[in-house]
Protein backbone atom coordinates (compact mmCIF):
# COMPACT_ATOMS: atom_id res chain seq x y z
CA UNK A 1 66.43 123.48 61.10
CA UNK A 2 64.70 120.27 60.18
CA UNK A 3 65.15 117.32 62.63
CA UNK A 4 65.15 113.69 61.28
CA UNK A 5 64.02 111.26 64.34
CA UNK A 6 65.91 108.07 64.14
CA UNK A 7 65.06 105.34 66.97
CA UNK A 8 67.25 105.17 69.89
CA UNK A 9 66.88 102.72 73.12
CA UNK A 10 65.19 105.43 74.98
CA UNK A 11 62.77 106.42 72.28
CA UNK A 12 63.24 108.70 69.64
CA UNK A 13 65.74 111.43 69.19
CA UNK A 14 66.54 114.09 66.06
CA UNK A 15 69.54 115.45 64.39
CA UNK A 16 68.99 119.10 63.75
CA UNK A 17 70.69 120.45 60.41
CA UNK A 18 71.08 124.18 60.29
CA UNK A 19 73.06 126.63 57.89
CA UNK A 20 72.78 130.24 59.07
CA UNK A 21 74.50 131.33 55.90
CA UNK A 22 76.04 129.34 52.81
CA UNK A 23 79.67 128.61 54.12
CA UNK A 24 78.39 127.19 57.22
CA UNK A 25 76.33 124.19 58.66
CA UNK A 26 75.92 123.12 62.08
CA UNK A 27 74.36 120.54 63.69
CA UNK A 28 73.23 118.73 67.24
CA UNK A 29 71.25 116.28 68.81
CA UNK A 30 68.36 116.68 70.54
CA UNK A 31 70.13 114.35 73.35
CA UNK A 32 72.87 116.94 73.89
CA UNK A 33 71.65 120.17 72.60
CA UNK A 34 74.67 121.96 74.20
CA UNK A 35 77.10 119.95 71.63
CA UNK A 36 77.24 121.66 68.32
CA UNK A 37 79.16 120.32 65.39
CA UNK A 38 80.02 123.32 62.90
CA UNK A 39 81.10 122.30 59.51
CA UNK A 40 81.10 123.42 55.70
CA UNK A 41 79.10 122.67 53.28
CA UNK A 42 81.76 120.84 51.40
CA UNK A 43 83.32 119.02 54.42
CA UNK A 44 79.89 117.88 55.54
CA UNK A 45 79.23 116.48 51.57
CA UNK A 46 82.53 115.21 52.06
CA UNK A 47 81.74 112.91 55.23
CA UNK A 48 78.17 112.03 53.89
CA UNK A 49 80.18 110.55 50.71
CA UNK A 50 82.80 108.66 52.66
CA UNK A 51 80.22 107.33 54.97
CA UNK A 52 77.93 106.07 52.04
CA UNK A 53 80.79 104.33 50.31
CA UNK A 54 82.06 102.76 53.43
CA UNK A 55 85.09 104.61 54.52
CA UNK A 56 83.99 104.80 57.97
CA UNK A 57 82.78 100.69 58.29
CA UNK A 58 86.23 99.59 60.15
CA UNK A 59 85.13 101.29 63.54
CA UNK A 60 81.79 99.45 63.76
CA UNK A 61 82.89 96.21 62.39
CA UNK A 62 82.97 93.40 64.54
């Protein structure tokens, strides 16, 4: 597991990354530890590539 911080109004908080085993990723903030996302590798690359190239910009835009 290896949290990243990222500032939040509160303070800090961390996304923790883990993969028990190679077909498998979860993760969950450290602001709701209960909540656990659980993903694939590929589906997780996936995401991280639609989010870079700005798939995911019409639900934050104005």
């Amino acid at each position: 597991m290896r949290p990243s911080p990222s500032p939040s109004p509160t303070g800090y908080w961390c996304l923790h990354v883990a993969a028990p085993d190679s077909d498998t990723v979860k993760l969950h903030e450290s602001d709701a530890p209960d909540v656990i996302l659980t993903t694939t590798p590929a589906n997780l690359k996936a995401f991280i590539l639609g989010v870079k190239a700005g798939e995911f910009d019409h639900f934050v835009d104005g």
